[in-house]
Protein backbone atom coordinates (compact mmCIF):
# COMPACT_ATOMS: atom_id res chain seq x y z
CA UNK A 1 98.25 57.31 3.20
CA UNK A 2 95.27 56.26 4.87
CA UNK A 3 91.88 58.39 4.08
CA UNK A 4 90.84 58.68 7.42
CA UNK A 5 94.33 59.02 8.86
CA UNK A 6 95.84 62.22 6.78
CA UNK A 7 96.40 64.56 9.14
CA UNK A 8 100.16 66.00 8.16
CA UNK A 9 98.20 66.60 4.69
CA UNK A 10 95.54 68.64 6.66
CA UNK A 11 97.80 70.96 8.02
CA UNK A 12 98.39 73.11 5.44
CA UNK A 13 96.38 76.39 5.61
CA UNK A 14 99.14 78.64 6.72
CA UNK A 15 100.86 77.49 3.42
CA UNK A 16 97.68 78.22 1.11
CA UNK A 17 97.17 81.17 -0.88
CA UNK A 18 93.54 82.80 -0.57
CA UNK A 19 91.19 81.96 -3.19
CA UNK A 20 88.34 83.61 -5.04
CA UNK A 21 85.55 80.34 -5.13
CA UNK A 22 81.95 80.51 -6.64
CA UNK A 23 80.32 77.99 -5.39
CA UNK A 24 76.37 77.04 -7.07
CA UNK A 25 73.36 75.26 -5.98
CA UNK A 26 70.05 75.36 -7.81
CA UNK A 27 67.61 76.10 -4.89
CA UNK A 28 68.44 76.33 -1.38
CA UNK A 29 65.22 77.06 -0.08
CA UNK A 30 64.79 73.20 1.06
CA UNK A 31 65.71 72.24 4.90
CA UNK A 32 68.05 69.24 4.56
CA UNK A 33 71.27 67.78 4.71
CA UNK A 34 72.63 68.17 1.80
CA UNK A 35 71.79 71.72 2.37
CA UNK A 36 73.13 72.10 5.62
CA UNK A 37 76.36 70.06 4.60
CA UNK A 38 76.65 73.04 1.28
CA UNK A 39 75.86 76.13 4.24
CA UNK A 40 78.72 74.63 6.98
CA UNK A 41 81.31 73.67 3.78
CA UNK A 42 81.08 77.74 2.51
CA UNK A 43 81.19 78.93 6.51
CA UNK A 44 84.56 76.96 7.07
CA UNK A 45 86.24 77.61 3.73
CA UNK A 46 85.18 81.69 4.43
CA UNK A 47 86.57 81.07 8.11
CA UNK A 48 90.06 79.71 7.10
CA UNK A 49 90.73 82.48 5.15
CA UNK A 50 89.18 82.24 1.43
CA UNK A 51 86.79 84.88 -0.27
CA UNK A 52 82.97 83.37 -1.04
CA UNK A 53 80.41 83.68 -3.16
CA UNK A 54 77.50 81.93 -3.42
CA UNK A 55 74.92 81.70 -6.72
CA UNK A 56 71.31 80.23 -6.55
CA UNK A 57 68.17 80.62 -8.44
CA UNK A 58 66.50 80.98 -4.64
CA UNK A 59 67.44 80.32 -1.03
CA UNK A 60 65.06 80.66 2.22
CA UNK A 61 65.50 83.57 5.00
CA UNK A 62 66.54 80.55 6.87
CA UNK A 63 69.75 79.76 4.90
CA UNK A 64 70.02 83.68 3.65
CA UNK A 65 70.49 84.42 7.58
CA UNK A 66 72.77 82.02 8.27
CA UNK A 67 75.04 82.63 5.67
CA UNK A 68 74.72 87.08 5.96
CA UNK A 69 77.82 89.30 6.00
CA UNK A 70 79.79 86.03 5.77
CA UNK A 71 79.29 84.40 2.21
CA UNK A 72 78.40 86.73 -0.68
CA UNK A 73 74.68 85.59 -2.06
CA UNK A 74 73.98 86.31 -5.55
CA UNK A 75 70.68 85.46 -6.72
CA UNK A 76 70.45 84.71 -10.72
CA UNK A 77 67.64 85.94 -11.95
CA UNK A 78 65.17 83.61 -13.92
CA UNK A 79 61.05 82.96 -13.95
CA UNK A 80 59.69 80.55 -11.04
CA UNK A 81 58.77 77.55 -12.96
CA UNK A 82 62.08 77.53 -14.74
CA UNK A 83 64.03 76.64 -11.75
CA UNK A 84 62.08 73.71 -10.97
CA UNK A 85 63.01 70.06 -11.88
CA UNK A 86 63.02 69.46 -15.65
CA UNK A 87 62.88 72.96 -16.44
CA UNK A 88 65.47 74.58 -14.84
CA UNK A 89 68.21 72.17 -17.00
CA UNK A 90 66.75 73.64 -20.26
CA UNK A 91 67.02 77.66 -19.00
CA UNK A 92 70.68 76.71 -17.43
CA UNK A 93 71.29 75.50 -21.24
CA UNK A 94 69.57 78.96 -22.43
CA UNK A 95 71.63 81.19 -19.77
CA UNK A 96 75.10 79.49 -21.32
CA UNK A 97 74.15 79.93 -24.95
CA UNK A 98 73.65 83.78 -23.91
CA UNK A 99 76.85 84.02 -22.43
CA UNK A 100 75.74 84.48 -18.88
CA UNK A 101 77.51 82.11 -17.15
CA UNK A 102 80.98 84.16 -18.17
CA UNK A 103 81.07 85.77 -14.49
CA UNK A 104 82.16 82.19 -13.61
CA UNK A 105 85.64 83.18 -15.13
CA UNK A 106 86.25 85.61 -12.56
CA UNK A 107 86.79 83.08 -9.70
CA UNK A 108 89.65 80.92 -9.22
CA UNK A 109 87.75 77.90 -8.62
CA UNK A 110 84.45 76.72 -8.95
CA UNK A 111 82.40 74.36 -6.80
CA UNK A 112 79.40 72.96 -8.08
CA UNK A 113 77.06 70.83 -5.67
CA UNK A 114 74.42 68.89 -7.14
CA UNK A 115 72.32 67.96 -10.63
CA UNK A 116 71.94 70.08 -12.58
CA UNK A 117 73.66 73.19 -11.67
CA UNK A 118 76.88 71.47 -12.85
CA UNK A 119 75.61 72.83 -16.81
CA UNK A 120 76.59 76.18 -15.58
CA UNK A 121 80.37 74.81 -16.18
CA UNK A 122 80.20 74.46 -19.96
CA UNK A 123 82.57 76.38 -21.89
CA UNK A 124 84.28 77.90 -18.54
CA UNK A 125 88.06 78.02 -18.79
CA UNK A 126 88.30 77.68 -14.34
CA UNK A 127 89.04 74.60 -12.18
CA UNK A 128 85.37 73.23 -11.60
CA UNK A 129 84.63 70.83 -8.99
CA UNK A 130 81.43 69.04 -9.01
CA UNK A 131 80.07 67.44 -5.61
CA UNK A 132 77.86 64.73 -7.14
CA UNK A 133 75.83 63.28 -4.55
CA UNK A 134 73.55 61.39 -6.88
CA UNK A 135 73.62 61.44 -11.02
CA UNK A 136 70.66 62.48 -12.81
CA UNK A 137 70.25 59.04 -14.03
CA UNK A 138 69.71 57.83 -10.66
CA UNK A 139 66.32 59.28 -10.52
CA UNK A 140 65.72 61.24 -14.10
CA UNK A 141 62.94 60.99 -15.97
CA UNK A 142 61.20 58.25 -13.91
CA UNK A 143 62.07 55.19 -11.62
CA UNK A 144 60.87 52.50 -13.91
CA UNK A 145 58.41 50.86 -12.90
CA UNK A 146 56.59 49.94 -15.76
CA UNK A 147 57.67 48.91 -19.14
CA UNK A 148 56.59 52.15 -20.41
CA UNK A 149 58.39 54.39 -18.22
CA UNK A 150 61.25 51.94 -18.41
CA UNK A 151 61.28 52.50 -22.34
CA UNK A 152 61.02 56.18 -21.56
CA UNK A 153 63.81 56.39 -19.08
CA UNK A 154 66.19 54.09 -22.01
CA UNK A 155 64.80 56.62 -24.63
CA UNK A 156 65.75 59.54 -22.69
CA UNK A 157 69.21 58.16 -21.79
CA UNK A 158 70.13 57.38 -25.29
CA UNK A 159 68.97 61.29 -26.57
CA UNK A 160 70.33 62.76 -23.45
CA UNK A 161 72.56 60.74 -21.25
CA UNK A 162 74.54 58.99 -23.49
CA UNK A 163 75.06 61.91 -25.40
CA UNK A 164 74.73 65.42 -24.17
CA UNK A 165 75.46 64.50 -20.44
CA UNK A 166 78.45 62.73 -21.08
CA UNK A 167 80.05 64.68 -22.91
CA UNK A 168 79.75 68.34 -21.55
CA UNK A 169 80.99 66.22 -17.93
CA UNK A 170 83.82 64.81 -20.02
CA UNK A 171 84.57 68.04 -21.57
CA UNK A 172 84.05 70.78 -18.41
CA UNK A 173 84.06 69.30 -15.59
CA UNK A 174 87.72 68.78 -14.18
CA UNK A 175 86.76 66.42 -11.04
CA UNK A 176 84.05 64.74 -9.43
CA UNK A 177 83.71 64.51 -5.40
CA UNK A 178 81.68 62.34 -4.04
CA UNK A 179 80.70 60.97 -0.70
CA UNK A 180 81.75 57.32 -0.52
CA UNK A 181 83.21 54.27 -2.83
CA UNK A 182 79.38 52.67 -3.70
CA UNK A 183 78.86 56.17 -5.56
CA UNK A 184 82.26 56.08 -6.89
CA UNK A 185 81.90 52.97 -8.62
CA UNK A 186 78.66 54.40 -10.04
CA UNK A 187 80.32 57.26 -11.41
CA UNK A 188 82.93 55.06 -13.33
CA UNK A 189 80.11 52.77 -14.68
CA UNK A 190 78.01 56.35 -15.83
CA UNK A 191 80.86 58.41 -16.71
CA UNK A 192 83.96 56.39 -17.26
CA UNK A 193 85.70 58.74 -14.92
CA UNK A 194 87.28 58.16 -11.90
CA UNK A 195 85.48 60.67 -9.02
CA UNK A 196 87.60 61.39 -5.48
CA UNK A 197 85.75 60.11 -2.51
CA UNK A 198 85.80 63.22 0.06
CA UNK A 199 83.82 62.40 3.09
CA UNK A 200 81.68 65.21 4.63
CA UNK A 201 81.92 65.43 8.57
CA UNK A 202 80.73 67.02 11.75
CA UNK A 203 80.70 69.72 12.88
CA UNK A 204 81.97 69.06 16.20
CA UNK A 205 81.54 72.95 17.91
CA UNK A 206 77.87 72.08 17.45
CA UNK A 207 77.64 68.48 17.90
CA UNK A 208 79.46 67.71 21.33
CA UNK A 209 78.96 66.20 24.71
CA UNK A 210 76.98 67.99 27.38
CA UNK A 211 76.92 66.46 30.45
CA UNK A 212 76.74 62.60 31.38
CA UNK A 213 74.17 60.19 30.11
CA UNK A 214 71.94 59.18 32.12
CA UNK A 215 71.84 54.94 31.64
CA UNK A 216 68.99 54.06 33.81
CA UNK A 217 66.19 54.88 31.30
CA UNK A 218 67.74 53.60 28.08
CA UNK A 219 66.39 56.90 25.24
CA UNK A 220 67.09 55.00 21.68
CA UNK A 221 66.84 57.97 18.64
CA UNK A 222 66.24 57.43 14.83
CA UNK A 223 66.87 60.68 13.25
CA UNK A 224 66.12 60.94 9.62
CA UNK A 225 63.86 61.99 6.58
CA UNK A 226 61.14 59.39 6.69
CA UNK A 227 61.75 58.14 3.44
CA UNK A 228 61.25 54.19 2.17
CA UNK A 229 64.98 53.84 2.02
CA UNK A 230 65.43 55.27 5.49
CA UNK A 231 63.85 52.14 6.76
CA UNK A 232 61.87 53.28 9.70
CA UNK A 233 59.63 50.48 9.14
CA UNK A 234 62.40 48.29 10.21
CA UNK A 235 63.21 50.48 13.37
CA UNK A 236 59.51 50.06 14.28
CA UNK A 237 59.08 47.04 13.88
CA UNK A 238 62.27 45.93 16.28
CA UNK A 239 60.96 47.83 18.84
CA UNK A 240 57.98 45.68 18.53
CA UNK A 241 59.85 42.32 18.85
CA UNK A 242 61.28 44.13 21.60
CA UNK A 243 58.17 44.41 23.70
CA UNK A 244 57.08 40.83 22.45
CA UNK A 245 60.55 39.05 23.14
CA UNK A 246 62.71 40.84 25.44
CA UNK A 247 62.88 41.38 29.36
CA UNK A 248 63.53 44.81 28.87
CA UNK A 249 61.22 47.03 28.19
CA UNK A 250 62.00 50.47 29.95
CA UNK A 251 63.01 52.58 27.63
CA UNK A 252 62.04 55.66 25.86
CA UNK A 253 61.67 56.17 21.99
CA UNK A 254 62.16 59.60 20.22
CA UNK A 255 61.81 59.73 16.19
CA UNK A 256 62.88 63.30 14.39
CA UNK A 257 61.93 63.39 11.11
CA UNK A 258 58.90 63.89 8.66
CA UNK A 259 58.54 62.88 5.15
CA UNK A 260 55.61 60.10 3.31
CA UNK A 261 56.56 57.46 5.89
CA UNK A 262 54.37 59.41 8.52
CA UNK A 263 51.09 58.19 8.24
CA UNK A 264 53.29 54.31 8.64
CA UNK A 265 54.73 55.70 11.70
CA UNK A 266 51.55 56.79 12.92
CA UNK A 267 50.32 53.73 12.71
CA UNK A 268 53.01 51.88 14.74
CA UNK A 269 52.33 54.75 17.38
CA UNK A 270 48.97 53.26 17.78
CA UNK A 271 50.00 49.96 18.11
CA UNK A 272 52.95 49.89 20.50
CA UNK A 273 52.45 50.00 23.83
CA UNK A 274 55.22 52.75 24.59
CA UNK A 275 55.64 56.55 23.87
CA UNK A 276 57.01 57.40 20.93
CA UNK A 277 58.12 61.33 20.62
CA UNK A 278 57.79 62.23 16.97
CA UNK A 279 59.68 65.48 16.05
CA UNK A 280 59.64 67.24 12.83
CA UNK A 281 61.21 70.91 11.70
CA UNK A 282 63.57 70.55 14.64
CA UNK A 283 66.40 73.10 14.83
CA UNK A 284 70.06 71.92 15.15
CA UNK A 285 70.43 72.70 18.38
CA UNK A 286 67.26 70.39 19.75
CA UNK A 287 68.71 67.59 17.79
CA UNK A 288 72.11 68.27 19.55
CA UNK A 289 70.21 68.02 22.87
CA UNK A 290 68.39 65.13 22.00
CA UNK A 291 71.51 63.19 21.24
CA UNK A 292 73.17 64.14 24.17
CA UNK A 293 69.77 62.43 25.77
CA UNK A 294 70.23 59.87 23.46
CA UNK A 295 72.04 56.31 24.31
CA UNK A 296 71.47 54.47 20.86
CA UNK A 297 70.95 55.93 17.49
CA UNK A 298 69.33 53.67 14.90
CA UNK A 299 70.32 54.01 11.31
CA UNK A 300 68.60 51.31 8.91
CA UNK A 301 68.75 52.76 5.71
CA UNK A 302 69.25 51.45 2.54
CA UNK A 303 71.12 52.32 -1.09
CA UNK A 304 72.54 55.46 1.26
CA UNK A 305 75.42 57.84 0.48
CA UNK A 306 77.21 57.98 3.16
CA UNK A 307 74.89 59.75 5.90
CA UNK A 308 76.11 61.76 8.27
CA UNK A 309 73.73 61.71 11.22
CA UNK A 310 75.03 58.46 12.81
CA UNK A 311 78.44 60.49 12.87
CA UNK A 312 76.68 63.59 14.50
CA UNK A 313 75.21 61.03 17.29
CA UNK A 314 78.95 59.72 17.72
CA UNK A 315 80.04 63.31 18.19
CA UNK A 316 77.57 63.69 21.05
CA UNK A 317 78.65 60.23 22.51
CA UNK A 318 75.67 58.52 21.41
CA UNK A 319 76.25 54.81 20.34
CA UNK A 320 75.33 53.68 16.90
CA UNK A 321 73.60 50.92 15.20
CA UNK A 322 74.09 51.40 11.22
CA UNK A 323 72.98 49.59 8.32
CA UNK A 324 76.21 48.09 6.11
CA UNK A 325 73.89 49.48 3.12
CA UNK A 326 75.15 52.68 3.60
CA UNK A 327 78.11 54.47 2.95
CA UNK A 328 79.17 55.03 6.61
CA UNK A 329 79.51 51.74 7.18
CA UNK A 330 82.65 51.71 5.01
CA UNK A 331 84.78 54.08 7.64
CA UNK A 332 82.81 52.35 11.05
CA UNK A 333 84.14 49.31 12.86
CA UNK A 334 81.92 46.89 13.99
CA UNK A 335 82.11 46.43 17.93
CA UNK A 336 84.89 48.82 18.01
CA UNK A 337 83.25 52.13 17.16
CA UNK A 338 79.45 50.95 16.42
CA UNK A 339 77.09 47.58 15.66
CA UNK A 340 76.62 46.97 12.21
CA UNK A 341 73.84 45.18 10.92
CA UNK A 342 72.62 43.55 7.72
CA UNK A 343 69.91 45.81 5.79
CA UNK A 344 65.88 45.27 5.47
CA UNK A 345 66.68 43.02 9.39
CA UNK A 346 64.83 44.30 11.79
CA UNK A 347 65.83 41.49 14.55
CA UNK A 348 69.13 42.39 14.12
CA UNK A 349 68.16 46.26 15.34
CA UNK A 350 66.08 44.49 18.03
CA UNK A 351 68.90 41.90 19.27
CA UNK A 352 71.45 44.47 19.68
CA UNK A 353 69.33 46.95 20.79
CA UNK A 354 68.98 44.51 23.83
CA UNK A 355 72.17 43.81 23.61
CA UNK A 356 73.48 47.24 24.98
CA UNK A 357 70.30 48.06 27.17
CA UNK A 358 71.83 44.88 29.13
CA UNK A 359 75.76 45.13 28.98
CA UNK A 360 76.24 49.28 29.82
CA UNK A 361 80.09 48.66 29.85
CA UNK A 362 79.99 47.96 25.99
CA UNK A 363 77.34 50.58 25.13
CA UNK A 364 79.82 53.14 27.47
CA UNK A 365 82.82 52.19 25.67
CA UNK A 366 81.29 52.22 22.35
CA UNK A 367 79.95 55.88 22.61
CA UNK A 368 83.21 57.04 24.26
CA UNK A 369 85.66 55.22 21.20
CA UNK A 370 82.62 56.63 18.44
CA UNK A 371 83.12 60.51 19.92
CA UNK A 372 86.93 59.66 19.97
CA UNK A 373 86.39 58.33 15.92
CA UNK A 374 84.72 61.34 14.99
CA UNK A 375 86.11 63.82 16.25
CA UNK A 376 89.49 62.90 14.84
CA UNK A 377 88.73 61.57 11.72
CA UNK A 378 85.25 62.72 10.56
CA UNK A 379 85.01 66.72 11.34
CA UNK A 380 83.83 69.58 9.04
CA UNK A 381 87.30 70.97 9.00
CA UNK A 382 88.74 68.35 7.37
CA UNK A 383 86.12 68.43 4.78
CA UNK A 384 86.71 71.45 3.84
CA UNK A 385 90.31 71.14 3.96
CA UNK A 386 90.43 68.35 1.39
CA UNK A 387 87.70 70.38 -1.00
CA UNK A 388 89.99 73.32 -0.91
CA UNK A 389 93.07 70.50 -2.32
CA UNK A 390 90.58 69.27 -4.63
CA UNK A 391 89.38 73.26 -6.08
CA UNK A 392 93.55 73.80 -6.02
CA UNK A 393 95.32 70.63 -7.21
């Protein structure tokens, strides 16, 4: 059966029996969307029926609010600087050897969501799920840059990786979910073990239409942490070859992110010759208005699991432009249900930005086929349906 096209296997909840799941994350005190994706997974598997609890080292009034009288929150106790990256790996290891982590055999499943918070699994006798966006070794100790901290990051694979790691994954962890098939491959290579691609979606009671688009002033969006491998270099520097090349140059430019790409994007904003709106700590709500302004979303980004803002534009009929680095662009059609482009090419961005500022009909029937997409294929509901198979099966 086709991923994206399962629905008698989605139909199911009448048949399931409620379950007790724990579900962990190390600190959700950060605004992101990872952390939004973890708060909207617990609210839908509570909604359909199942009983929640959630255990963190720390979580914001933000994410505490959001979650009240609906999702038990259980805070585990431990010094500050322990939960902080490398520390909080060596007190997890601590809390087991104490026996702590034995409340986890209460539940009927657990659901662990990201590094290293699945360590609270060893030695539990319960279905454990882990949600592996990115392995430690993807970023732990260092990037290697240098020879030295290349040497360092081999050394520290052969103590730890290749050893410890492996092992307690092999040995306590009965599956790994992840978002798409680049990451799955990387989990075979790491691991040897074959992970379950489950693909996060939208949720589409938020992200929907409001009104008609207005195509007369063409409103093109990048929405995204401005990180290097976002690529909002390449976004800014299309709209430039825009204004140098192209006969059309109405249009209106709105950028919602923050992040160490700023002071680069303040720099472009002194340099074009258009308004750029630059947004940061926006609530949900504005971003769901601003796609709904929105006629093209931009997403450039490179080495990218999965991603689901160009999805959330679709659900708001907003037409996409998405990098085939990414691991959206293994579900999106090109000229069917988006434009994809090559990574690190910013004329590509620029020529089909153009593109659909001059032919409306395709840029209409692209955002009305990527809303229809979405919002039978890519929803939150789903997603949480096929975690709940994976915490049961």
């Amino acid at each position: 059966m086709n991923e994206l096209n399962g629905k008698s296997e989605m139909s199911r909840i009448s048949g399931r029996s409620r379950m007790k799941i724990c579900f962990l994350y190390h600190n959700l005190e950060k605004f992101g969307g990872a952390e939004n994706n973890l708060v909207n997974l617990m609210l839908e598997i509570k909604r359909i029926g199942n009983e929640v609890d959630f255990y963190t080292f720390g979580i914001s009034d933000y994410y505490k609010n959001l979650l009240n009288g609906k999702v038990n929150i259980k805070i585990i106790k431990a010094p500050k600087i322990l939960t902080k990256q490398p520390f909080v790996w060596l007190y997890i290891k601590l809390f087991n050897l104490l026996g702590k982590n034995e409340f986890l055999e209460d539940y009927d499943a657990i659901n662990i969501h990201a590094y290293p918070m699945h360590w609270m699994a060893e030695g539990i006798h319960k279905k454990v799920v882990w949600n592996c966006n990115e392995p430690p070794m993807t970023y732990f100790p260092l990037k290697g840059k240098t020879n030295f901290e290349k040497s360092l990051r081999n050394f520290v694979k052969r103590i730890f990786y290749d050893t410890l790691e492996i092992g307690m994954v092999k040995n306590h962890i009965d599956k790994i979910v992840v978002l798409d098939k680049g990451m799955q491959t990387l989990i075979k290579r790491l691991y040897g073990i074959s992970a379950k691609v489950v693909r996060i979606g939208v949720n589409t009671d938020l992200y929907r239409p409001k009104g008609k688009k207005d195509y007369i002033k063409m409103k093109i969006l990048f929405v995204s942490r401005l990180d290097k491998h976002k690529r909002v270099e390449d976004f800014l520097k299309a709209l430039e070859l825009l204004q140098e090349n192209s006969s059309v140059k109405d249009f209106e430019v709105y950028v919602i992110g923050s992040g160490p790409q700023e002071p680069l994007l303040n720099e472009f904003m002194k340099q074009l010759p258009f308004k750029i709106t630059h947004l940061k700590n926006v609530s949900d709500e504005k971003v769901v208005d601003i796609y709904n302004k929105g006629n093209v979303l931009v997403f450039p980004a490179v080495s990218q699991p999965w991603g689901l803002v160009p999805f959330e534009a679709m659900a708001c009929k907003c037409a996409v432009i998405v990098s085939k680095d990414t691991g959206a662009a293994e579900v999106l059609t090109h000229m069917k249900n988006s434009i994809l482009i090559d990574p690190y090419e910013p004329q590509q961005i620029a020529k089909w930005i153009e593109y659909l500022m001059i032919n409306k009909k395709v840029l209409k029937r692209l955002s009305e086929d990527g809303f229809s997409f979405v919002t039978k294929n890519i929803t939150l509901e789903r997603y949480a349906e096929h975690i709940l198979e994976e915490l049961q099966s």
